[in-house]
PDB file of N, CA and C in Angstrom:
ATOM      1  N   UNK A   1      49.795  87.412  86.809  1.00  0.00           N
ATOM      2  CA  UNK A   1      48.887  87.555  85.684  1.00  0.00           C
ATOM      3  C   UNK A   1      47.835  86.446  85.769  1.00  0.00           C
ATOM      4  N   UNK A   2      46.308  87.033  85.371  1.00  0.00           N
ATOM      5  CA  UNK A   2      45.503  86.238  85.546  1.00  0.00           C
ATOM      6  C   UNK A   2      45.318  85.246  84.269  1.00  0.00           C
ATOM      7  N   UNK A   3      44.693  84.120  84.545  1.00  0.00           N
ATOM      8  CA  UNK A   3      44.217  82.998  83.252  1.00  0.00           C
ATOM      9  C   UNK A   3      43.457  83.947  81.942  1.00  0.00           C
ATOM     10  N   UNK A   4      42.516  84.807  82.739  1.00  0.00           N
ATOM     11  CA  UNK A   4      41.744  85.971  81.948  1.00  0.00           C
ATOM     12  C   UNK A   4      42.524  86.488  81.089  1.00  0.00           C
ATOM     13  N   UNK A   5      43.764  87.125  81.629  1.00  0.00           N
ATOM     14  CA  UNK A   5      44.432  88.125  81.121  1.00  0.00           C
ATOM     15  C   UNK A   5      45.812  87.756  79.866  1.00  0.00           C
ATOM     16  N   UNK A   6      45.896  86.465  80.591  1.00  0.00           N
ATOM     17  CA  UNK A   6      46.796  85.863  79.392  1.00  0.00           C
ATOM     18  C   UNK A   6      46.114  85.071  78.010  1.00  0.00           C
ATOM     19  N   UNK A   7      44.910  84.960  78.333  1.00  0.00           N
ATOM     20  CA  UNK A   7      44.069  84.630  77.106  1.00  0.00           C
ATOM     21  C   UNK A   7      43.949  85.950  76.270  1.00  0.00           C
ATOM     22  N   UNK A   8      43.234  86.897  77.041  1.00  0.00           N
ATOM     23  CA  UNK A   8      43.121  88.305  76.447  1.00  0.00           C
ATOM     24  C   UNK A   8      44.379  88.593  75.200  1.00  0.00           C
ATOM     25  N   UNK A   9      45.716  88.882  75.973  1.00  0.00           N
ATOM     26  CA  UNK A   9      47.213  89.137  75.322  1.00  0.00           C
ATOM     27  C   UNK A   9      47.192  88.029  74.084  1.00  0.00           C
ATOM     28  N   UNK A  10      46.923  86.690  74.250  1.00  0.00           N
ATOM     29  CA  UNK A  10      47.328  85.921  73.062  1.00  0.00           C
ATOM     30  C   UNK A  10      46.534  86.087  71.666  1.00  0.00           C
ATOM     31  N   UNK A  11      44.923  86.722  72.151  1.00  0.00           N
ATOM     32  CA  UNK A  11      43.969  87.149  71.358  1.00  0.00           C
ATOM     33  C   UNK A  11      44.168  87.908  70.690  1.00  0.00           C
ATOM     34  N   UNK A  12      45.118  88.902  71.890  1.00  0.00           N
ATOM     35  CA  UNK A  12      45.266  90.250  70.886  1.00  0.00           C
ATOM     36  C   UNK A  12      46.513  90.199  69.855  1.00  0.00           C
ATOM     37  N   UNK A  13      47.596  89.482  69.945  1.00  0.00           N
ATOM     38  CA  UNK A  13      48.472  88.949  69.516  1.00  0.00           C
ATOM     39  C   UNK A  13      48.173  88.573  67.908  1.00  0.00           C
ATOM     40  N   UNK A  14      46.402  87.865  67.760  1.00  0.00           N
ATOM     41  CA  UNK A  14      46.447  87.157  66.890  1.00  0.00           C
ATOM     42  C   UNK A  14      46.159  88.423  65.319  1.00  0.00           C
ATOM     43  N   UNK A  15      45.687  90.216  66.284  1.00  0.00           N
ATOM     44  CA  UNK A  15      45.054  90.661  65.129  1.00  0.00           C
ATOM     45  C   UNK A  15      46.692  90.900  64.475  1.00  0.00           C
ATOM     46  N   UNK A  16      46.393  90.539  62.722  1.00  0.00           N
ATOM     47  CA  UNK A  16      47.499  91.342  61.900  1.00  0.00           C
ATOM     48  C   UNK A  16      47.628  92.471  61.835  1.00  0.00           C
ATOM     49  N   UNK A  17      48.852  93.429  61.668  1.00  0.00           N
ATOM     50  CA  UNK A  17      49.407  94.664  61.217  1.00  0.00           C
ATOM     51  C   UNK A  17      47.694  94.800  60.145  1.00  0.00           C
ATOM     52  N   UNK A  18      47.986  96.132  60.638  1.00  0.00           N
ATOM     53  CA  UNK A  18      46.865  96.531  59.265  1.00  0.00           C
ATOM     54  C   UNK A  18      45.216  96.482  59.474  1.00  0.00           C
ATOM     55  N   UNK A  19      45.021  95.559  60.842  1.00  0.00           N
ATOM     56  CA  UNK A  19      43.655  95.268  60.972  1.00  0.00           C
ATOM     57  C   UNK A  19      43.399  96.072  62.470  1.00  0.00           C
ATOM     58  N   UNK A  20      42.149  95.756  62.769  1.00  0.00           N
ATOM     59  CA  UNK A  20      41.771  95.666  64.351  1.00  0.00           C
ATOM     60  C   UNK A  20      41.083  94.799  64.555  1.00  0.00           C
ATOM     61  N   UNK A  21      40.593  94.364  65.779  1.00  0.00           N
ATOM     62  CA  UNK A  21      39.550  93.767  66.388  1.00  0.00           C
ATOM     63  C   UNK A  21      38.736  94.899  67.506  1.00  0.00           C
ATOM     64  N   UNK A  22      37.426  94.166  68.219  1.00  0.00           N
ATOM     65  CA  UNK A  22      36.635  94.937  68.916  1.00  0.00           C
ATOM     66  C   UNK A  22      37.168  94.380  70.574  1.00  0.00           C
ATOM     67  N   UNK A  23      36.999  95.160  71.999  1.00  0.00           N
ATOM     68  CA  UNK A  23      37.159  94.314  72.292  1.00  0.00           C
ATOM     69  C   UNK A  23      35.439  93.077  72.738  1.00  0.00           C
ATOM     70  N   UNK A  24      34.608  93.359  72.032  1.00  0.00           N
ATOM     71  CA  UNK A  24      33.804  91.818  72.372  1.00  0.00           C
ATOM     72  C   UNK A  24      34.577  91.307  71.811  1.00  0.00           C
ATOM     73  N   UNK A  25      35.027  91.563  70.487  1.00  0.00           N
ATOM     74  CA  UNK A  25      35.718  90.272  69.638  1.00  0.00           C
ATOM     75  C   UNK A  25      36.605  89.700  70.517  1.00  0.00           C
ATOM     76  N   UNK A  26      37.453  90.422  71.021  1.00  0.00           N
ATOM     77  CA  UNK A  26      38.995  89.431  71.941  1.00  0.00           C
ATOM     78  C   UNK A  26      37.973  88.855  73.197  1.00  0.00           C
ATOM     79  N   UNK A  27      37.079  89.351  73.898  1.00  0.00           N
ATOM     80  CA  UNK A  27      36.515  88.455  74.944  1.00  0.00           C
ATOM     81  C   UNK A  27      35.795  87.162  74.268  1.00  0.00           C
ATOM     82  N   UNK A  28      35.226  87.275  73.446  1.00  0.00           N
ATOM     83  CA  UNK A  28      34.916  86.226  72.966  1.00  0.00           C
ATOM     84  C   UNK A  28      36.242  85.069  72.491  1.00  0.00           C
ATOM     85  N   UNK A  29      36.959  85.440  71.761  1.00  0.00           N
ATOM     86  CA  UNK A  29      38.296  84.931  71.637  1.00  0.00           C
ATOM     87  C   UNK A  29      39.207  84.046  72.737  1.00  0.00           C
ATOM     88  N   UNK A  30      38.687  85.080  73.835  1.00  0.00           N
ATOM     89  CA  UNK A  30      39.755  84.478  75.230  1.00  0.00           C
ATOM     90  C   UNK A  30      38.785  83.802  75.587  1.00  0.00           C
ATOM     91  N   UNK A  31      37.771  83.657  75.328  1.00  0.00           N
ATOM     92  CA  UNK A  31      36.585  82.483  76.280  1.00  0.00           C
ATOM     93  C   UNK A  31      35.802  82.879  77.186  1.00  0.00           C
ATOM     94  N   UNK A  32      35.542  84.427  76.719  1.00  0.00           N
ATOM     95  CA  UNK A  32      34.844  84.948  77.837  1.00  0.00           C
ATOM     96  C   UNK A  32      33.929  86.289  77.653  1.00  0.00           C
ATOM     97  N   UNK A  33      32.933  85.635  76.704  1.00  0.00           N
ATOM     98  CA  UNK A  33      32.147  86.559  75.332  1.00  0.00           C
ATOM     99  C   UNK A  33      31.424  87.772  76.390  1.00  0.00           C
ATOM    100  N   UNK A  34      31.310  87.790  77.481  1.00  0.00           N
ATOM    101  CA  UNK A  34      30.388  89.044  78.140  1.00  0.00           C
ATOM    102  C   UNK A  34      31.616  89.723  78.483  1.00  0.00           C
ATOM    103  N   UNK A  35      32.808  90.080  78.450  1.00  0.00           N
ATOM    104  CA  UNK A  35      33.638  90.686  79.154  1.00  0.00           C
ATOM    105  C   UNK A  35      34.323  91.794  78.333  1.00  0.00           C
ATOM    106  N   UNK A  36      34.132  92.177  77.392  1.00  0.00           N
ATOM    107  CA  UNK A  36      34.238  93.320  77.100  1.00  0.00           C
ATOM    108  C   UNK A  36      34.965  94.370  77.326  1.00  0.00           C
ATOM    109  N   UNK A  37      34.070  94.833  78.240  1.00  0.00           N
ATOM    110  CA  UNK A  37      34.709  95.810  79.441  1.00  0.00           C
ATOM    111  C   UNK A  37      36.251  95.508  80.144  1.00  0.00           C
ATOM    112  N   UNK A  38      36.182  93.858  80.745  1.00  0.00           N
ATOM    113  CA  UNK A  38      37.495  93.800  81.134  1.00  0.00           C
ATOM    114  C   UNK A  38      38.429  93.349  80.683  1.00  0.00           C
ATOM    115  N   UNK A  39      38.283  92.856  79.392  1.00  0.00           N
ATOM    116  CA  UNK A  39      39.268  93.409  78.182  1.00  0.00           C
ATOM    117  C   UNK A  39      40.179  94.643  77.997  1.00  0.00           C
ATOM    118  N   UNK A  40      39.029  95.853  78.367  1.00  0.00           N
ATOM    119  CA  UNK A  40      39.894  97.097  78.614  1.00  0.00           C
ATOM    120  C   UNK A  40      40.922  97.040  79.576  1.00  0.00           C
ATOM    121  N   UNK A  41      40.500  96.665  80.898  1.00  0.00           N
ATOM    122  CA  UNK A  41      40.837  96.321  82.089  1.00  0.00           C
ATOM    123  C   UNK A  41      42.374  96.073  81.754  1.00  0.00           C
ATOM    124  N   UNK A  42      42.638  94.492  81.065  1.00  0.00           N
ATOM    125  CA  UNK A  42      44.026  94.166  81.070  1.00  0.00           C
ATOM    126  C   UNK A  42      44.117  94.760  79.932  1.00  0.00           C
ATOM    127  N   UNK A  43      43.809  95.406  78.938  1.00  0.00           N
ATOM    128  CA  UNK A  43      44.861  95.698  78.439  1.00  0.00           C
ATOM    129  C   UNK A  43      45.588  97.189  78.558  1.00  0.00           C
ATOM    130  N   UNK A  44      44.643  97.870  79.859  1.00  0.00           N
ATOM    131  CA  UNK A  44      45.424  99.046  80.435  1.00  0.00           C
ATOM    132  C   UNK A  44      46.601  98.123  81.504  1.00  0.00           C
ATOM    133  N   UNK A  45      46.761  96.862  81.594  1.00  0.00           N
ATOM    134  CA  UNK A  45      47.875  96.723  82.368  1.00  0.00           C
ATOM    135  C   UNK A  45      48.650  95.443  81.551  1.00  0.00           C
ATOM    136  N   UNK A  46      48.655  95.849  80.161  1.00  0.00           N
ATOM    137  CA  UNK A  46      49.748  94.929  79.098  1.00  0.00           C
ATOM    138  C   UNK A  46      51.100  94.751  79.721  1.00  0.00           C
ATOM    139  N   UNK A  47      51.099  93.719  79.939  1.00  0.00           N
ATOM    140  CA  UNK A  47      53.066  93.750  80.100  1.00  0.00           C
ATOM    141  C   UNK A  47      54.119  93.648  79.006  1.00  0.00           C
ATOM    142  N   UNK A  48      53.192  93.806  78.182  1.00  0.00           N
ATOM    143  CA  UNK A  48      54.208  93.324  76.976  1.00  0.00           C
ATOM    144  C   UNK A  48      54.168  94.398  75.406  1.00  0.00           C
ATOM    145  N   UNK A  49      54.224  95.114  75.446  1.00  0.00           N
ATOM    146  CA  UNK A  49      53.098  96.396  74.557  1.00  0.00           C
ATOM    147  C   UNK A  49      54.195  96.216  73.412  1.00  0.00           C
ATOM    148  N   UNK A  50      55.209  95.308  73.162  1.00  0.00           N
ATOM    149  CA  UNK A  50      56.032  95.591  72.022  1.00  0.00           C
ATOM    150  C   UNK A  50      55.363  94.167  71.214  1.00  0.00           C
ATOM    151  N   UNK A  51      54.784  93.349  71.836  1.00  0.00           N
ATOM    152  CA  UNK A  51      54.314  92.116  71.130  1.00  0.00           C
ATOM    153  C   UNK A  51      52.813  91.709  71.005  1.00  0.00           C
ATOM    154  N   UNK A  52      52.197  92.342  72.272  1.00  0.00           N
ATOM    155  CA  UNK A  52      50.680  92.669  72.695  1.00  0.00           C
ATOM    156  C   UNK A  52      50.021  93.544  71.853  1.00  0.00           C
ATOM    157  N   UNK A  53      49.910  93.544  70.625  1.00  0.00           N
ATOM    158  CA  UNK A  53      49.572  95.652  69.954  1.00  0.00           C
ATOM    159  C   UNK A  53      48.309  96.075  70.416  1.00  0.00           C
ATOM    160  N   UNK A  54      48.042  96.522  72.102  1.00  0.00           N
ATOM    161  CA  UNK A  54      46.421  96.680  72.069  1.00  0.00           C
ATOM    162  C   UNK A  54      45.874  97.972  71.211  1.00  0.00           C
ATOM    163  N   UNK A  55      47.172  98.675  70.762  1.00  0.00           N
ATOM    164  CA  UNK A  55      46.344  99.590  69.600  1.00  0.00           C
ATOM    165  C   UNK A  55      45.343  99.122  68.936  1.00  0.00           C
ATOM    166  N   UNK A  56      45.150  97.980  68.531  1.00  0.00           N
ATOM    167  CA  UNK A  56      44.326  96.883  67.309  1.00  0.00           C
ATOM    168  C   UNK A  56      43.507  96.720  67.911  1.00  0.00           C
ATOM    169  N   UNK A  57      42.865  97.230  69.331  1.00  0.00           N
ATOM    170  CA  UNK A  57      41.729  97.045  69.497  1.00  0.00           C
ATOM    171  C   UNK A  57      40.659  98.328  69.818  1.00  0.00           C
ATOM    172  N   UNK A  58      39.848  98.190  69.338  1.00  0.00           N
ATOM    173  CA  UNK A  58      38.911  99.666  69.391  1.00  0.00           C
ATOM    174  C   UNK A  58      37.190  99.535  69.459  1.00  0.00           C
ATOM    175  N   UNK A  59      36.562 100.248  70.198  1.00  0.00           N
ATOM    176  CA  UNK A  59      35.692 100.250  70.555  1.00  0.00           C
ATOM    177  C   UNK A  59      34.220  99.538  69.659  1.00  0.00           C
ATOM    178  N   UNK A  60      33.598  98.775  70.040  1.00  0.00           N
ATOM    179  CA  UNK A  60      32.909  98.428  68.923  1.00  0.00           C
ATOM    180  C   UNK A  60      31.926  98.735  68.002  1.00  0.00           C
ATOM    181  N   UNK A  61      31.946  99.989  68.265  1.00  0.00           N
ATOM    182  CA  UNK A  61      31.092 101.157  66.775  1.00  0.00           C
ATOM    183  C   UNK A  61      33.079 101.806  65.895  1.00  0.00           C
ATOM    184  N   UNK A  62      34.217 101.245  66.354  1.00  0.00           N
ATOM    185  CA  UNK A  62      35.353 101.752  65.628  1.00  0.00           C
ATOM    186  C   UNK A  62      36.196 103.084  66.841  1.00  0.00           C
ATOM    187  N   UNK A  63      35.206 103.821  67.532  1.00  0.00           N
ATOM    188  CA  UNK A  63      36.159 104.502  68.015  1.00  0.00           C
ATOM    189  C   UNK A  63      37.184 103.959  68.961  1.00  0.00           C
ATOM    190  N   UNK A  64      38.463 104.838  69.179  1.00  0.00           N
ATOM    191  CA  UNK A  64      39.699 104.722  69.878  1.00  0.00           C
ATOM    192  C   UNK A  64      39.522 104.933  71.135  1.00  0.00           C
ATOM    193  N   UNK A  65      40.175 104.297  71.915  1.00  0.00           N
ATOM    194  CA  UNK A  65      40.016 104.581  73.521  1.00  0.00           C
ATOM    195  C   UNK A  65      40.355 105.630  74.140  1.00  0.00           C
ATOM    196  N   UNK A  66      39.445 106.187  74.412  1.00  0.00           N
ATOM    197  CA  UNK A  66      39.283 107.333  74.999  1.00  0.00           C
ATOM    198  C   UNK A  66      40.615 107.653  76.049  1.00  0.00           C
ATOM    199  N   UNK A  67      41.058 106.292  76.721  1.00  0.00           N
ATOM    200  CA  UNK A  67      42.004 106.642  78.067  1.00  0.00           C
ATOM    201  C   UNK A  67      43.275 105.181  77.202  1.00  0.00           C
ATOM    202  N   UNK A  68      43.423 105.202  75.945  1.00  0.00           N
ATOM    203  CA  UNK A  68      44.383 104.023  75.846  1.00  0.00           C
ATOM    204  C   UNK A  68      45.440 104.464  76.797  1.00  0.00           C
ATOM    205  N   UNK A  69      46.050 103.209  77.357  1.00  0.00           N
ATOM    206  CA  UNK A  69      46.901 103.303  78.355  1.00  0.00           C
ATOM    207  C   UNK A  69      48.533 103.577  78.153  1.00  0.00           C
ATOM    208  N   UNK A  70      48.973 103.079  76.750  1.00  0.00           N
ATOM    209  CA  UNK A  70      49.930 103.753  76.482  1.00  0.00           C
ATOM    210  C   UNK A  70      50.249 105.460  75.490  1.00  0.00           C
ATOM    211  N   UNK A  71      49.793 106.502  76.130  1.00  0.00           N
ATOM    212  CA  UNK A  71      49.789 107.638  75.770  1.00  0.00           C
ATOM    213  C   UNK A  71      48.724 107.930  75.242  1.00  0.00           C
ATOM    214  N   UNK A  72      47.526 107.556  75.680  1.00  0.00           N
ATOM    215  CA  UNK A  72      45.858 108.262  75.065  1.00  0.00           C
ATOM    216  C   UNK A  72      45.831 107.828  73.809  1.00  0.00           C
ATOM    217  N   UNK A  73      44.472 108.805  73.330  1.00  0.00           N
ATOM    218  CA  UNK A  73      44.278 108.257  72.003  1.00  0.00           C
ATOM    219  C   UNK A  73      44.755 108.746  70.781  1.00  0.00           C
ATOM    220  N   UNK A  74      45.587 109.759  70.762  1.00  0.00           N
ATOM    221  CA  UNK A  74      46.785 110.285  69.649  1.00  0.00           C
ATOM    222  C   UNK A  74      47.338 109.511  69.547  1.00  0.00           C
ATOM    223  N   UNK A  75      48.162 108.778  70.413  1.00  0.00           N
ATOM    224  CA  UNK A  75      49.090 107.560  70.559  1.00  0.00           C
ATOM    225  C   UNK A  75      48.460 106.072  69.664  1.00  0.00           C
ATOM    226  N   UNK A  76      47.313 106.175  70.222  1.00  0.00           N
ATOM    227  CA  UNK A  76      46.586 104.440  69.988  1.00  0.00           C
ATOM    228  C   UNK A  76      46.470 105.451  68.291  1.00  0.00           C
ATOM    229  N   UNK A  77      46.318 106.437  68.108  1.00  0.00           N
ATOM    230  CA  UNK A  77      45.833 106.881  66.312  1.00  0.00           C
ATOM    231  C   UNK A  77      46.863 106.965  65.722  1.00  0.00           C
ATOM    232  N   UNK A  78      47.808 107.048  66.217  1.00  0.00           N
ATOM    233  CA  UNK A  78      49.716 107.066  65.518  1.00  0.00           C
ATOM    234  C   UNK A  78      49.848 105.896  65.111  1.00  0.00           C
ATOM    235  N   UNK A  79      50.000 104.905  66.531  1.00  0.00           N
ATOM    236  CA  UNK A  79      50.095 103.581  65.890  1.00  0.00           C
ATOM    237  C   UNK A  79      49.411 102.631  65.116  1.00  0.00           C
ATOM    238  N   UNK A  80      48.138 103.039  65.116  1.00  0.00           N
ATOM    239  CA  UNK A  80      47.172 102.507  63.990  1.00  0.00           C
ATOM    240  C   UNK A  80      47.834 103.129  62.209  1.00  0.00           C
ATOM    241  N   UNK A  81      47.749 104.531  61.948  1.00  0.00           N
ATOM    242  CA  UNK A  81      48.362 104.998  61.257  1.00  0.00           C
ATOM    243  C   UNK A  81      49.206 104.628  60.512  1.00  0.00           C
ATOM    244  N   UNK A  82      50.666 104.249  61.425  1.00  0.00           N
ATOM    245  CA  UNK A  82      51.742 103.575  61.501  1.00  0.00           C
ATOM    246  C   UNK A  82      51.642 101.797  60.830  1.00  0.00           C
ATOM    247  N   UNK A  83      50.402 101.618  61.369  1.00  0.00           N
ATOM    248  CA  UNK A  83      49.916  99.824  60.804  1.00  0.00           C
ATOM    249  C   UNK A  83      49.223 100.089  59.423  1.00  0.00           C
ATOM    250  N   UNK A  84      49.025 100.977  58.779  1.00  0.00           N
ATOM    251  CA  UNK A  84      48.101 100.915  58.084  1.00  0.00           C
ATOM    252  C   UNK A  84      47.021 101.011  57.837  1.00  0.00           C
ATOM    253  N   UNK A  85      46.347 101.579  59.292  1.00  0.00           N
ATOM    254  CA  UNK A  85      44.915 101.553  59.017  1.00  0.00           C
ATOM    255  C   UNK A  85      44.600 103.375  58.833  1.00  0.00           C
ATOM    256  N   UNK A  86      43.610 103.192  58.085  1.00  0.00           N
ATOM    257  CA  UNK A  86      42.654 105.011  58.223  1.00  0.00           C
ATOM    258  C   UNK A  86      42.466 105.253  59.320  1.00  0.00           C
ATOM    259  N   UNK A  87      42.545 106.556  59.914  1.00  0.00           N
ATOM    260  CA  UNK A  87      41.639 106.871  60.863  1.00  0.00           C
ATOM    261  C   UNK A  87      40.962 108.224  61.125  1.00  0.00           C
ATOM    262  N   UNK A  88      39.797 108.225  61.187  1.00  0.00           N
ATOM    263  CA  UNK A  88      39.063 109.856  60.554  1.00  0.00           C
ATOM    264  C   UNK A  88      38.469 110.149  61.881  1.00  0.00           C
ATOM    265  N   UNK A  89      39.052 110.935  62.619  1.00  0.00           N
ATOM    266  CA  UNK A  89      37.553 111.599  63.885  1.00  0.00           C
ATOM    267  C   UNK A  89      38.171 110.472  64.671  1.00  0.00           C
ATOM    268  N   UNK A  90      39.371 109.925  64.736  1.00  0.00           N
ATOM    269  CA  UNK A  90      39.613 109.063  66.196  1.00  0.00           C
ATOM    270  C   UNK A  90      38.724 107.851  65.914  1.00  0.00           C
ATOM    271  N   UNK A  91      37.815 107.154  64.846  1.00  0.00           N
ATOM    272  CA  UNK A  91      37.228 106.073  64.403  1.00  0.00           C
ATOM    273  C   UNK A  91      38.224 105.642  63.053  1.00  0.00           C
ATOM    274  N   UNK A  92      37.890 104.531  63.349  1.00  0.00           N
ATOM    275  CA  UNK A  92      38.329 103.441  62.385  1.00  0.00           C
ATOM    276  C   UNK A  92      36.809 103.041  61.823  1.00  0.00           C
ATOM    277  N   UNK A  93      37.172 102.753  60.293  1.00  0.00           N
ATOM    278  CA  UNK A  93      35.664 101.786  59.603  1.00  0.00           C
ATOM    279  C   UNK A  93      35.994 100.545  59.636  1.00  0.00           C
ATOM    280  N   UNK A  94      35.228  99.631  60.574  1.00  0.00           N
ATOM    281  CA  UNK A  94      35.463  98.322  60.835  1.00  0.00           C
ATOM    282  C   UNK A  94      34.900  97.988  59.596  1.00  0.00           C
ATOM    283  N   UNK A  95      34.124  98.106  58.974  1.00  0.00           N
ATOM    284  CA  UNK A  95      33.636  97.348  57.593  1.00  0.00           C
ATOM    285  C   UNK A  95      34.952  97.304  56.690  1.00  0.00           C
ATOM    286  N   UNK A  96      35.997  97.957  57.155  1.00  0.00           N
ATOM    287  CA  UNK A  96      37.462  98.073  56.188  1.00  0.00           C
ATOM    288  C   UNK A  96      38.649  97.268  56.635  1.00  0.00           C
ATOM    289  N   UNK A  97      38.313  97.264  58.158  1.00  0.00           N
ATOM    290  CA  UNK A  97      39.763  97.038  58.948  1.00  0.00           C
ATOM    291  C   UNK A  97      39.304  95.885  59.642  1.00  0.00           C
ATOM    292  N   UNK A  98      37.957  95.582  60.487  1.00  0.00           N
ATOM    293  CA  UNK A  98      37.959  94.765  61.014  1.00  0.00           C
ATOM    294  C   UNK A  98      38.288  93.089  61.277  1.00  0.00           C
ATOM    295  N   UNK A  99      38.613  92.491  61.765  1.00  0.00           N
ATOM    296  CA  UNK A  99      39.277  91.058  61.429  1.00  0.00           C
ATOM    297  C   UNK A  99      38.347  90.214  61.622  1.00  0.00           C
ATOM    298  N   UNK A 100      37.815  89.233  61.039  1.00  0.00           N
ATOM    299  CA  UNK A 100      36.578  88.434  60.878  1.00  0.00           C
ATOM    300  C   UNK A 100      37.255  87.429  61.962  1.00  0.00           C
ATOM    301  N   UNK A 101      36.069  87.554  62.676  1.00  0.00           N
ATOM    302  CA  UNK A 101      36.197  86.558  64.127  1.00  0.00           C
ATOM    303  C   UNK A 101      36.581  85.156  63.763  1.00  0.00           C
ATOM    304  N   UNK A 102      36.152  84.613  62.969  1.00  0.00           N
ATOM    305  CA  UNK A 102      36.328  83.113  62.495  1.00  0.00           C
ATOM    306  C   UNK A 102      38.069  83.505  62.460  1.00  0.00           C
ATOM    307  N   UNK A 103      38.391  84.192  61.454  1.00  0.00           N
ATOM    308  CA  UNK A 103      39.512  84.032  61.163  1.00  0.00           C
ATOM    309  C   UNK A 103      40.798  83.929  62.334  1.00  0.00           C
ATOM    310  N   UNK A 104      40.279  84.837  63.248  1.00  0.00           N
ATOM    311  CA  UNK A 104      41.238  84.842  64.611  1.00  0.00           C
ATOM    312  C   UNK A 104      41.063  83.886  65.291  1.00  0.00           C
ATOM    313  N   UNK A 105      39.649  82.995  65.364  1.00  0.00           N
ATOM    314  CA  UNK A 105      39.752  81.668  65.962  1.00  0.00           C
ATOM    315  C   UNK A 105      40.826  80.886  65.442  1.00  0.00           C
ATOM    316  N   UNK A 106      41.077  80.584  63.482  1.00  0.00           N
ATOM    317  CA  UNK A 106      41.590  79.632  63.195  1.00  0.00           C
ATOM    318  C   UNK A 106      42.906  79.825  63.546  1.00  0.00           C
ATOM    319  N   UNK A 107      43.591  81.398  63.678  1.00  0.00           N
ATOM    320  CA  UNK A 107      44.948  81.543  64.176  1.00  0.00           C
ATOM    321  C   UNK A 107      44.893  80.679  65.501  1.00  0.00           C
ATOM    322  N   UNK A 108      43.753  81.162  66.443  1.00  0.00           N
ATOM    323  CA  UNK A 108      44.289  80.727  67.961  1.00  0.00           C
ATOM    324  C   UNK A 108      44.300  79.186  67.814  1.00  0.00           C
ATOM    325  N   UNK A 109      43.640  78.559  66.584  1.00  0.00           N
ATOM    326  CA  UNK A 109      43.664  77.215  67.139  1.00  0.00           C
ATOM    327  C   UNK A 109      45.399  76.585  66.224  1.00  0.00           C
ATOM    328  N   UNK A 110      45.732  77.238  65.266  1.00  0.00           N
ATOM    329  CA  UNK A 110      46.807  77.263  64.691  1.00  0.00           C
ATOM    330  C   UNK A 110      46.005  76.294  63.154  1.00  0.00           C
ATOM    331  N   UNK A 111      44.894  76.106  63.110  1.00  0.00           N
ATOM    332  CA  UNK A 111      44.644  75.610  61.845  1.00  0.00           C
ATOM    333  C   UNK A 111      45.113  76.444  60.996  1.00  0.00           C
ATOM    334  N   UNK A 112      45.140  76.351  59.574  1.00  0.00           N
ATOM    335  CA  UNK A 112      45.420  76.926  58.337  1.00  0.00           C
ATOM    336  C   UNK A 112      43.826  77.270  57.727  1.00  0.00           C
TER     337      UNK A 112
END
């Protein structure tokens, strides 16, 4: 596992039940604000999908990943569902669900 990829997982770690993040938000998070894209990357190869929830992360206009890696996007809309969030048309309303970036910094840094 790469340095990339274990930043990515701890990022994603930080969204709560109930919320999402984008993934710019987690690249920015892991230290690596243009990466986006390979955000997707690892988290089609999570090793850890019971503690990792990359369900919580979704495209950044809200829609679901088209190819989520554990069982498509019925799957990534179950388990959102399942957390609490709405989901209408395979989108989520980030103006409802989304997790304010500050706030996932202060988790990663463990401030209060």
């Amino acid at each position: 596992m790469t340095e990339f990829e274990r930043n990515v997982y701890e990022a994603v770690k930080l969204i709560p039940q109930g919320k999402v993040a984008t993934y710019g938000q987690i690249a920015e998070l892991a230290g690596y604000p243009r990466a986006a894209r390979a955000v997707g990357n690892a988290l089609h190869r999570n090793p850890d999908e019971t503690n990792v929830h990359c369900n919580r992360v979704v495209n950044a206009d809200g829609r679901l990943a088209k190819s989520f890696g554990f069982g498509g996007p019925d799957e990534q809309r179950r388990r959102l569902i399942a957390d609490g969030v709405y989901v209408v048309n395979y989108r989520v309303d980030l103006e409802e669900y989304r997790i304010d970036l500050n706030e996932l910094k202060k988790g990663r840094s463990g401030r209060p």
